[in-house]
PDB file of N, CA and C in Angstrom:
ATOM      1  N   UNK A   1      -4.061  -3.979   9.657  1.00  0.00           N
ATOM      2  CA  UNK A   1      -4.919  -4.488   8.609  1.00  0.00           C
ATOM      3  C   UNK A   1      -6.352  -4.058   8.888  1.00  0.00           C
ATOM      4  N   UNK A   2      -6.817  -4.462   7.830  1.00  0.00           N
ATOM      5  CA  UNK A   2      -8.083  -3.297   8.294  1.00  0.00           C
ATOM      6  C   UNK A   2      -9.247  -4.456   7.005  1.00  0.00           C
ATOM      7  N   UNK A   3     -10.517  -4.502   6.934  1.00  0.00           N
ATOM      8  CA  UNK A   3     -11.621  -5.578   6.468  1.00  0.00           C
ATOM      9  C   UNK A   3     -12.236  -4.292   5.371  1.00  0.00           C
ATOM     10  N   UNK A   4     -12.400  -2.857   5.592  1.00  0.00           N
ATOM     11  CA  UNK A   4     -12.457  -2.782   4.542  1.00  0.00           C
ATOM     12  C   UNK A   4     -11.991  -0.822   3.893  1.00  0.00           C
ATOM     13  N   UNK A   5     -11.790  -0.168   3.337  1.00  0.00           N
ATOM     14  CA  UNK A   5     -10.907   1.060   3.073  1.00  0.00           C
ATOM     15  C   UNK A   5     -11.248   1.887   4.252  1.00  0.00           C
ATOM     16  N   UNK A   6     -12.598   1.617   4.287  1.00  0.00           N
ATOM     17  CA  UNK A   6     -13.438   3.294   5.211  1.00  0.00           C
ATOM     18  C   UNK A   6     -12.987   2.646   6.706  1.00  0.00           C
ATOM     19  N   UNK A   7     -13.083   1.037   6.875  1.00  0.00           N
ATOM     20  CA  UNK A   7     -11.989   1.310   8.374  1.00  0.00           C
ATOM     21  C   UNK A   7     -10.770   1.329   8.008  1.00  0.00           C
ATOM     22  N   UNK A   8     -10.107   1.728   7.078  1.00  0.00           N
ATOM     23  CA  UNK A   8      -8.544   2.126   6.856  1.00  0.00           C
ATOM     24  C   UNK A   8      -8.289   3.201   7.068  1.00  0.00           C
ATOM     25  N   UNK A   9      -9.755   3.844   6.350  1.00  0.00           N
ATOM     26  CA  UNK A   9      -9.915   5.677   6.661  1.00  0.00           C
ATOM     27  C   UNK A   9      -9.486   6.003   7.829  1.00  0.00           C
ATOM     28  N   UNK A  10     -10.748   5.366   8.460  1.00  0.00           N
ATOM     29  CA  UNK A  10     -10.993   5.595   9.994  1.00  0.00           C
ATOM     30  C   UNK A  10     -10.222   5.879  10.749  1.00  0.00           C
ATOM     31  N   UNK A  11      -9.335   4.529  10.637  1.00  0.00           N
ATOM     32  CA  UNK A  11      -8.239   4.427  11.578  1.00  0.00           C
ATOM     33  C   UNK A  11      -7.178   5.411  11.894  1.00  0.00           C
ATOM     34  N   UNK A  12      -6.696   5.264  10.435  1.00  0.00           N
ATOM     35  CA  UNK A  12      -5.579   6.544   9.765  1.00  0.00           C
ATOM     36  C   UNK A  12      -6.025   7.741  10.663  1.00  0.00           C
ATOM     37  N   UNK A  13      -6.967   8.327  10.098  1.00  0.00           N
ATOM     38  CA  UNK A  13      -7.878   9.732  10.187  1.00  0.00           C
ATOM     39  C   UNK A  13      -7.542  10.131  11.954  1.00  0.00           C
ATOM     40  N   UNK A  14      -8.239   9.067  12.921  1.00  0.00           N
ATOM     41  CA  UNK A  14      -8.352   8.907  13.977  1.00  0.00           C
ATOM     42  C   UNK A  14      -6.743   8.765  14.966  1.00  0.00           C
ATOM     43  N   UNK A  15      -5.841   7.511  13.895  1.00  0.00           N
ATOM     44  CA  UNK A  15      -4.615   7.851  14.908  1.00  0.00           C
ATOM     45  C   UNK A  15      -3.915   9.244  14.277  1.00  0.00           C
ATOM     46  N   UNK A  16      -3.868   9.720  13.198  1.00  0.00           N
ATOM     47  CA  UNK A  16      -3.517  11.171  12.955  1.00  0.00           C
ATOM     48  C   UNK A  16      -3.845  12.558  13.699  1.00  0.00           C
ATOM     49  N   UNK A  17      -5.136  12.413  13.777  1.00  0.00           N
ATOM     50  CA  UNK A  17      -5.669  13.784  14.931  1.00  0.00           C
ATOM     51  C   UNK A  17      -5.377  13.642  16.316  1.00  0.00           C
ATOM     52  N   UNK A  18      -4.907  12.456  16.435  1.00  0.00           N
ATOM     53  CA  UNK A  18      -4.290  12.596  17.910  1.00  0.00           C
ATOM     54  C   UNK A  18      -2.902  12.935  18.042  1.00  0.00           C
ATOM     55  N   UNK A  19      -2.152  13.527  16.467  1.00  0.00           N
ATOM     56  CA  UNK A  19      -1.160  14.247  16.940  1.00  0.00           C
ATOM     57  C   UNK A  19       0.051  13.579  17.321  1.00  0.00           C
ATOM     58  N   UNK A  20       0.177  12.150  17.233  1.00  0.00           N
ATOM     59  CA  UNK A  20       1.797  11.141  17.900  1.00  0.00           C
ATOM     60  C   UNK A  20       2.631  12.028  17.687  1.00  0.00           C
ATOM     61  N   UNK A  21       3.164  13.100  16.993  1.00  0.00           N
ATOM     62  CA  UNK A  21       4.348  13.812  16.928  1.00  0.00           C
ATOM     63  C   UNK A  21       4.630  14.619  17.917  1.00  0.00           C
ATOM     64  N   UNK A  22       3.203  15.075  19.080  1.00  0.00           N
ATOM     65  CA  UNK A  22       3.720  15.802  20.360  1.00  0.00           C
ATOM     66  C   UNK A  22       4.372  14.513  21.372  1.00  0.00           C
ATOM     67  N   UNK A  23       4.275  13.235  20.628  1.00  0.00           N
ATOM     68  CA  UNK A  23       4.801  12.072  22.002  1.00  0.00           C
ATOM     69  C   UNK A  23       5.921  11.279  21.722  1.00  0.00           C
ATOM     70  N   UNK A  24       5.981  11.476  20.324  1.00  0.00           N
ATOM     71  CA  UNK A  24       6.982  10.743  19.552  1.00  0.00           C
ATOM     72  C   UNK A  24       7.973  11.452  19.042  1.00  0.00           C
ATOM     73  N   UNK A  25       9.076  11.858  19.245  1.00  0.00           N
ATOM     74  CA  UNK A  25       9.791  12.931  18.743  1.00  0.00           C
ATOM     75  C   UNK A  25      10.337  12.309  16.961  1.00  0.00           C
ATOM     76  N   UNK A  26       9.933  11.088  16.656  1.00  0.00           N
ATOM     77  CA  UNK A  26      10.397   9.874  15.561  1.00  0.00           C
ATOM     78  C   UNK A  26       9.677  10.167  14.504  1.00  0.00           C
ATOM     79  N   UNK A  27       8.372  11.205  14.670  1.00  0.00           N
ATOM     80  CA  UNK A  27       6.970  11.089  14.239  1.00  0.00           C
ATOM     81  C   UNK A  27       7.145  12.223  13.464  1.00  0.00           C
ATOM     82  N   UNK A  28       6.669  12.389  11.974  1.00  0.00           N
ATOM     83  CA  UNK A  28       6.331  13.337  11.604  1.00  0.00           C
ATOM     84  C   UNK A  28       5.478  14.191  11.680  1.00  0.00           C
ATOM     85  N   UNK A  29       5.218  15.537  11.726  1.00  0.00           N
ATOM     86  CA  UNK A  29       4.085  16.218  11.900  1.00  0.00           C
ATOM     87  C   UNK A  29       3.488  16.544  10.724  1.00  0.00           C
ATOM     88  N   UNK A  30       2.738  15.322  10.785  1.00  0.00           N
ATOM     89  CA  UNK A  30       1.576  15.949   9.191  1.00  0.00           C
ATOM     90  C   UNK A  30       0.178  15.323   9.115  1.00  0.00           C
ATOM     91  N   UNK A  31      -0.592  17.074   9.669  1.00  0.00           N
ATOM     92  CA  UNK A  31      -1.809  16.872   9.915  1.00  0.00           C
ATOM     93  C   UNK A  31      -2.808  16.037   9.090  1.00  0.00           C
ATOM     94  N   UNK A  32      -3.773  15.760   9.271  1.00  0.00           N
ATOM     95  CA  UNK A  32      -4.956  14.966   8.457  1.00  0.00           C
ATOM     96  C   UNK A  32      -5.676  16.001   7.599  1.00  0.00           C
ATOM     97  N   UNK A  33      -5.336  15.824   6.203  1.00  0.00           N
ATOM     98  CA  UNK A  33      -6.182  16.867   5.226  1.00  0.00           C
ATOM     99  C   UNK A  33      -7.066  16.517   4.328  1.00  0.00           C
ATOM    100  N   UNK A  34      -8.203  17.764   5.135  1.00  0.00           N
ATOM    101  CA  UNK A  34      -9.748  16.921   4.741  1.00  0.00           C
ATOM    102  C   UNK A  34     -10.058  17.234   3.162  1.00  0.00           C
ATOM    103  N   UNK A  35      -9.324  17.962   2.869  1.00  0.00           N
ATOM    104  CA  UNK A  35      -9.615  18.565   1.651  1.00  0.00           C
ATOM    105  C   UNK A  35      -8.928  17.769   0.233  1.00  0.00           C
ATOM    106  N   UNK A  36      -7.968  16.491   0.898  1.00  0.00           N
ATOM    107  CA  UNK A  36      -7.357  16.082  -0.146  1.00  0.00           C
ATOM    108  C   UNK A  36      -8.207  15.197  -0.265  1.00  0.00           C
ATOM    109  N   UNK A  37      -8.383  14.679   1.044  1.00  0.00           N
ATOM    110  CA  UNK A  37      -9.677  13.220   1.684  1.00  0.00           C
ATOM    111  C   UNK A  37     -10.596  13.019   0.613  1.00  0.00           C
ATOM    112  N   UNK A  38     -11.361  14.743   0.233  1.00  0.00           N
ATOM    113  CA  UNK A  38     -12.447  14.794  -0.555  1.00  0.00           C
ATOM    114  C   UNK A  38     -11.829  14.722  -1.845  1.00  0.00           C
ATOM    115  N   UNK A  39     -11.001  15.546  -2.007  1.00  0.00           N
ATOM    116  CA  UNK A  39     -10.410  15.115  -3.541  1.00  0.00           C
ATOM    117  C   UNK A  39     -10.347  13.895  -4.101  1.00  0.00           C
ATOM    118  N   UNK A  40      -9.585  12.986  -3.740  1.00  0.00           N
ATOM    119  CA  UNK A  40      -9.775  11.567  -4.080  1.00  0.00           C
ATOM    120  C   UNK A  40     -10.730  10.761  -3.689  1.00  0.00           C
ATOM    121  N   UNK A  41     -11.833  10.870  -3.048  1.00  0.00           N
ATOM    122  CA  UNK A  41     -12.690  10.377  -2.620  1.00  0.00           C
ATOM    123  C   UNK A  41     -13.996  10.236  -3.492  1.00  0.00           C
ATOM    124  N   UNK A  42     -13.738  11.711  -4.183  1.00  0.00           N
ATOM    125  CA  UNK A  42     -15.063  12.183  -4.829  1.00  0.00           C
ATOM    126  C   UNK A  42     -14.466  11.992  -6.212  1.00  0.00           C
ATOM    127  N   UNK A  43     -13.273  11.999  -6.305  1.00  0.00           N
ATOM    128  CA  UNK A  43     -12.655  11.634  -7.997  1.00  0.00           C
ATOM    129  C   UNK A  43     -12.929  10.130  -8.641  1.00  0.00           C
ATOM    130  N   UNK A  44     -13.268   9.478 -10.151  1.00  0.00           N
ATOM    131  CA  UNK A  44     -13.286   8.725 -10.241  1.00  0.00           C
ATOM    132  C   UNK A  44     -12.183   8.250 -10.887  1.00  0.00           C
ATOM    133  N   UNK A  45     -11.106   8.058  -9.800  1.00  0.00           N
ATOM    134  CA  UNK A  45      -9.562   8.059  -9.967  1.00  0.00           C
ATOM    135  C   UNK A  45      -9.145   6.010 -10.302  1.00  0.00           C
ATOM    136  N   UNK A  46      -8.512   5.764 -11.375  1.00  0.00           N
ATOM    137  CA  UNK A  46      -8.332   4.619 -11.355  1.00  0.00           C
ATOM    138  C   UNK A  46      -6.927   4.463 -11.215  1.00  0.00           C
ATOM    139  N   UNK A  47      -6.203   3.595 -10.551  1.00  0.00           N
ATOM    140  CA  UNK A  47      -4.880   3.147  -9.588  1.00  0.00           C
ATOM    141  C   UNK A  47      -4.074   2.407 -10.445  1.00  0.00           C
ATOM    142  N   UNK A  48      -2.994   2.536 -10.172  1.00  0.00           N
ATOM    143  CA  UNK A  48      -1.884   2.183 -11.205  1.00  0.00           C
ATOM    144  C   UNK A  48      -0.939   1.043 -10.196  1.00  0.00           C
ATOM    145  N   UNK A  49      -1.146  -0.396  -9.610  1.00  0.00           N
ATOM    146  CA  UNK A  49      -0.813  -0.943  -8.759  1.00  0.00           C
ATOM    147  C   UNK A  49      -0.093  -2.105  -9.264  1.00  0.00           C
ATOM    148  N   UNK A  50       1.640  -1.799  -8.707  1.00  0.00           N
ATOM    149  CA  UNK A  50       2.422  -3.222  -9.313  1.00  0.00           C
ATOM    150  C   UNK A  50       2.252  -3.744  -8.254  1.00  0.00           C
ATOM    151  N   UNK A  51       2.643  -5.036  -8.726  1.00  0.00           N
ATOM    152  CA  UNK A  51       2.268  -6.382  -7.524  1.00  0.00           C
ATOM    153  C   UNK A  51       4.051  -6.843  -7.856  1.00  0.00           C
ATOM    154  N   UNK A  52       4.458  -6.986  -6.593  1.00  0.00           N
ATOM    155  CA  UNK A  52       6.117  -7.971  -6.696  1.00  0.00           C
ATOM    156  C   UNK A  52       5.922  -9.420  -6.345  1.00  0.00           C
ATOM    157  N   UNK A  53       5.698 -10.178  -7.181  1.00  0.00           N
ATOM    158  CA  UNK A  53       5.350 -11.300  -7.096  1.00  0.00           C
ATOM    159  C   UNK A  53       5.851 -12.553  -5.946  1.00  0.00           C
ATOM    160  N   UNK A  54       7.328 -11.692  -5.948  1.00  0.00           N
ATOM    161  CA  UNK A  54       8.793 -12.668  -5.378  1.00  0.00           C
ATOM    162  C   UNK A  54       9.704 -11.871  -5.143  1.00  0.00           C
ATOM    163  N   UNK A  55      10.454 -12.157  -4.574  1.00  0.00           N
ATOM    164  CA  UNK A  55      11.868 -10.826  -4.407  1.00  0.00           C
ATOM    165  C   UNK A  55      13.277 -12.264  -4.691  1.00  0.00           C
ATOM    166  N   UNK A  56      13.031 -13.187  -5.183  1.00  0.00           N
ATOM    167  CA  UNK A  56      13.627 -13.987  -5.458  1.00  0.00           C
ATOM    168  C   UNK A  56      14.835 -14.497  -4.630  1.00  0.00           C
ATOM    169  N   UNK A  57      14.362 -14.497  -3.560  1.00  0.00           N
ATOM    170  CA  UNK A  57      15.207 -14.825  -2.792  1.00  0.00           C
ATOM    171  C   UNK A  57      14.542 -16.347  -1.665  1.00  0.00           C
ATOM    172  N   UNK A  58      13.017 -15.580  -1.886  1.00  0.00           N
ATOM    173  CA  UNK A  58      11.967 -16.346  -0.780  1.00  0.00           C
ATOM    174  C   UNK A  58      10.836 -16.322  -1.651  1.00  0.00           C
ATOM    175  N   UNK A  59      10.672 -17.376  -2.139  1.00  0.00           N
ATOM    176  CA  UNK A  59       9.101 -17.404  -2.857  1.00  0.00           C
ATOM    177  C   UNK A  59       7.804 -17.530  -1.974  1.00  0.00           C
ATOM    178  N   UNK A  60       6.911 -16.783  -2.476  1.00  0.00           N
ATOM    179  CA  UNK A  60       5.971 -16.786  -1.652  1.00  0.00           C
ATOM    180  C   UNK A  60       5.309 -18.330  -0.957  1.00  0.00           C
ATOM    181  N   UNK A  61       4.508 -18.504  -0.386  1.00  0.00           N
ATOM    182  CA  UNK A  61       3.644 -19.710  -0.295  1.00  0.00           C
ATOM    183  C   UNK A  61       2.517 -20.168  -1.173  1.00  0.00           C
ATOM    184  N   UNK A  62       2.288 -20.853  -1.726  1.00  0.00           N
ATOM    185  CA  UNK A  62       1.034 -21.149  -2.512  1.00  0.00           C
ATOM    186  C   UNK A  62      -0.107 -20.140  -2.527  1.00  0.00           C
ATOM    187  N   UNK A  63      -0.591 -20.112  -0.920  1.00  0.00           N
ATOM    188  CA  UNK A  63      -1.416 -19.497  -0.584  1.00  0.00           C
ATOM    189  C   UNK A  63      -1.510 -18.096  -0.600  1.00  0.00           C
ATOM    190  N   UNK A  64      -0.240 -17.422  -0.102  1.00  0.00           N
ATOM    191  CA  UNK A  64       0.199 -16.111  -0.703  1.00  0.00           C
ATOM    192  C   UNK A  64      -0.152 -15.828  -2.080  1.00  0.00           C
ATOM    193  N   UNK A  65       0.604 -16.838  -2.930  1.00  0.00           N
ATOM    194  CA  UNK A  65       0.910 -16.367  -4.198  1.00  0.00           C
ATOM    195  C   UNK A  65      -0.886 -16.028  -4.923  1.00  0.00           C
ATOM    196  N   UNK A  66      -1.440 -17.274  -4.614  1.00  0.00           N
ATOM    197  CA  UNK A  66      -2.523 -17.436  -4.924  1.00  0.00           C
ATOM    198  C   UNK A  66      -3.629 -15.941  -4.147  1.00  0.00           C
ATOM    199  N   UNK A  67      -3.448 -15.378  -2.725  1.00  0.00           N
ATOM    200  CA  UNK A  67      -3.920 -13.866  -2.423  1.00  0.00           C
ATOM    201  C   UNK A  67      -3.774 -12.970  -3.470  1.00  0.00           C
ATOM    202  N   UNK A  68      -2.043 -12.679  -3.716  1.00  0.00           N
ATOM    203  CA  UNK A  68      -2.065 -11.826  -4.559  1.00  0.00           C
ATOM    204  C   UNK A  68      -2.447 -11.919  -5.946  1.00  0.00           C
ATOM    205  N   UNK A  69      -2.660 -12.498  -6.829  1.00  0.00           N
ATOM    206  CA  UNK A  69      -3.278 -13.232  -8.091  1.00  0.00           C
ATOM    207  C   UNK A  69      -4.852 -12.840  -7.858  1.00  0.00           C
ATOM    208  N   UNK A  70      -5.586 -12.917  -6.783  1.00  0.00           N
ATOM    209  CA  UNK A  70      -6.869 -12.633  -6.153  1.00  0.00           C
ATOM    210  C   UNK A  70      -6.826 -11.782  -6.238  1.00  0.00           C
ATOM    211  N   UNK A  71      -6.257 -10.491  -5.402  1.00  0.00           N
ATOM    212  CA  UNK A  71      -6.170  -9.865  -5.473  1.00  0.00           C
ATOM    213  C   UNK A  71      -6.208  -8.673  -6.803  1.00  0.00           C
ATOM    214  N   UNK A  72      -4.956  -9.341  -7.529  1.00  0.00           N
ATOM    215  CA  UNK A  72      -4.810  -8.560  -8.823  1.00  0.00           C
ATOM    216  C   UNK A  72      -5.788  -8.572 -10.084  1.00  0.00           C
ATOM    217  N   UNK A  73      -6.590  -9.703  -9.896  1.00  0.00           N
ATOM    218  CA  UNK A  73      -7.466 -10.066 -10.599  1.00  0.00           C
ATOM    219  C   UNK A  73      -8.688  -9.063  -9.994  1.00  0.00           C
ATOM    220  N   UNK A  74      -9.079  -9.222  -9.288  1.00  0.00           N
ATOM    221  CA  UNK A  74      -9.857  -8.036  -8.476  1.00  0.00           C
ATOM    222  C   UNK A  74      -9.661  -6.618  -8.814  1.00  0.00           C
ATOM    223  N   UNK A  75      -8.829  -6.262  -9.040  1.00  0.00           N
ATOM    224  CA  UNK A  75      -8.432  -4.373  -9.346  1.00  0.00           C
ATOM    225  C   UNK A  75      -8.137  -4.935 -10.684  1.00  0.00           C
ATOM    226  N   UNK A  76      -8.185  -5.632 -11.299  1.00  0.00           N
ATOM    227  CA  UNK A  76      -8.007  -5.445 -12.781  1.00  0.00           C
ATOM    228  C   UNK A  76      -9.515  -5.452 -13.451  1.00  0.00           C
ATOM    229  N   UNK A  77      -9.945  -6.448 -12.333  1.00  0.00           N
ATOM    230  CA  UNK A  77     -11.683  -6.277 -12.656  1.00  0.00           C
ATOM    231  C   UNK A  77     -12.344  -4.959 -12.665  1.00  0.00           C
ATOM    232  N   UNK A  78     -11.839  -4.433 -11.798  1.00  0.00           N
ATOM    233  CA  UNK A  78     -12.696  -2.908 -11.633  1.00  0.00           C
ATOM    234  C   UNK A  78     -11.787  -1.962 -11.764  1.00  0.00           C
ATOM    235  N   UNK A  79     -11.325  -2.126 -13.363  1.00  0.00           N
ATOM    236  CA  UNK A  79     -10.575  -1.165 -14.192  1.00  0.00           C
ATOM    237  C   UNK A  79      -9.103  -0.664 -13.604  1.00  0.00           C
ATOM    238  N   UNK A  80      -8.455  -0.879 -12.929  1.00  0.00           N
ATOM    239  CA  UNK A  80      -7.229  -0.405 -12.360  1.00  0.00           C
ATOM    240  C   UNK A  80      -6.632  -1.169 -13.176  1.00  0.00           C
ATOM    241  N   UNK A  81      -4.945  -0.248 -13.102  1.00  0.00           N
ATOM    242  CA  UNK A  81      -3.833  -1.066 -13.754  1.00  0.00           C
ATOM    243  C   UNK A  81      -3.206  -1.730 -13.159  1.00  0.00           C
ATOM    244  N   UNK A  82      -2.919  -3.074 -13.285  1.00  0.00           N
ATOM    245  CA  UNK A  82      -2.075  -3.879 -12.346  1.00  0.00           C
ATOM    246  C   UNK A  82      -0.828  -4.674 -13.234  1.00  0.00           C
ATOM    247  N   UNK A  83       0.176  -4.259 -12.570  1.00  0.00           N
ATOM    248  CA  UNK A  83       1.640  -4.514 -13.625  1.00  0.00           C
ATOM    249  C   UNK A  83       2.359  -5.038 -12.174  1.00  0.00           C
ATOM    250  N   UNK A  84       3.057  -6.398 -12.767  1.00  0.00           N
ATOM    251  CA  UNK A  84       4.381  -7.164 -12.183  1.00  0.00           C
ATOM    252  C   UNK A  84       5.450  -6.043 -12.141  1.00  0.00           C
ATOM    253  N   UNK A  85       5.984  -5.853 -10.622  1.00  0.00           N
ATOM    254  CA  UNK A  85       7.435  -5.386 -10.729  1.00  0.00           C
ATOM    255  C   UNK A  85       8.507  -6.403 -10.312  1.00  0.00           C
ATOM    256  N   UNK A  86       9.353  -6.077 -10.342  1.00  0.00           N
ATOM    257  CA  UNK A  86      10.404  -6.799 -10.635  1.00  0.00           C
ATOM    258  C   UNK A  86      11.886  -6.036  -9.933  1.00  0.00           C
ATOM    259  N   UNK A  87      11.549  -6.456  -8.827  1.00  0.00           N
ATOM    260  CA  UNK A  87      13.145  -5.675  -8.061  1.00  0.00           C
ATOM    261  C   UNK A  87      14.352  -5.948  -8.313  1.00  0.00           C
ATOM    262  N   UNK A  88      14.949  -5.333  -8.171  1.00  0.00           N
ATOM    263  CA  UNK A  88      16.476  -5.448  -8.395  1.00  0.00           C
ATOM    264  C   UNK A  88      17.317  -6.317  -7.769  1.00  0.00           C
ATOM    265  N   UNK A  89      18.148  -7.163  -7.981  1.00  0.00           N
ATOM    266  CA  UNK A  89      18.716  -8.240  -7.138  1.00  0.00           C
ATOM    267  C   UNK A  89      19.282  -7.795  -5.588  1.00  0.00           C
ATOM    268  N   UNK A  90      18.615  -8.700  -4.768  1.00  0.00           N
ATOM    269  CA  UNK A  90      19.208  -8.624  -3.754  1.00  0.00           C
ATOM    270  C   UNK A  90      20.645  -8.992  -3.497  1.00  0.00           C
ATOM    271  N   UNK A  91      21.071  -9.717  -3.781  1.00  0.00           N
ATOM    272  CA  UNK A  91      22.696 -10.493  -4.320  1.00  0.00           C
ATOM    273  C   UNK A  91      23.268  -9.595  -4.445  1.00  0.00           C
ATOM    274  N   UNK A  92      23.052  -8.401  -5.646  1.00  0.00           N
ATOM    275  CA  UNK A  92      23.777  -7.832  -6.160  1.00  0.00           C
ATOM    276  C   UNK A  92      23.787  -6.333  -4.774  1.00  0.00           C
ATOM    277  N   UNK A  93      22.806  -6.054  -4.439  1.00  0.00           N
ATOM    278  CA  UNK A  93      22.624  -5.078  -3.225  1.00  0.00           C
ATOM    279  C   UNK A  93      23.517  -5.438  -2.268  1.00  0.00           C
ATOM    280  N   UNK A  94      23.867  -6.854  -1.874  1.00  0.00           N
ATOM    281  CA  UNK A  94      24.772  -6.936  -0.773  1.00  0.00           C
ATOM    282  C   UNK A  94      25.717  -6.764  -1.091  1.00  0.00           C
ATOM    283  N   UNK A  95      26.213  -7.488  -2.266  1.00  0.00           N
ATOM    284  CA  UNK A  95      27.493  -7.058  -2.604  1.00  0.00           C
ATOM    285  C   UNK A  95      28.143  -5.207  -2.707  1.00  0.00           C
ATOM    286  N   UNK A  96      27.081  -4.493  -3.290  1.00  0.00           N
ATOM    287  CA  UNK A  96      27.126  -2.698  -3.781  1.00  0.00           C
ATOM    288  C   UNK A  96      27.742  -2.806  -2.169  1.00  0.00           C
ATOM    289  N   UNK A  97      26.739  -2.816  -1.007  1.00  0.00           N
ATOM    290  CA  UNK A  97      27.041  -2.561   0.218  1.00  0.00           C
ATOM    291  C   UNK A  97      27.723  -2.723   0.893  1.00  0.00           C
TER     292      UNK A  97
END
């Protein structure tokens, strides 16, 4: 978790150039690209973000529920799209399986 994007950047950016895929054989190798960095960075790109409210199995906590609602209200404020998804039954997944 990270307080705010640019230490999300950071972080990312920073554990990426150190390469975990020469230590981790689990790890994909895919370098940090500065050029996409700038692409979206410098674009005034607005986000298309569903929120899953519940997976209906475990409802959130008040307090949860009430984050994400914060949350969504927040990126809806500053123009992003924010749409409810709605997963597919778990019930029915165990049973397929």
């Amino acid at each position: 978790m990270a307080r705010t994007l640019a230490d999300l950047q950071y972080f990312t950016r920073s554990f990426i150039q150190m390469k975990p895929w020469r230590y981790d054989h689990s790890v994909h190798p895919l370098a940090w690209r500065d050029d996409v960095e700038k692409e979206f960075s410098s674009a005034d790109r607005k986000l298309r973000v569903g929120i899953m409210r519940t997976d209906d199995v475990v409802d959130p906590t008040p307090a949860c529920a009430r984050a994400l609602q914060t949350a969504a209200a927040a990126l809806a404020a500053d123009g992003h799209t924010v749409f409810d998804v709605t997963p597919p039954s778990p019930y029915e997944a165990l049973v397929i399986a």
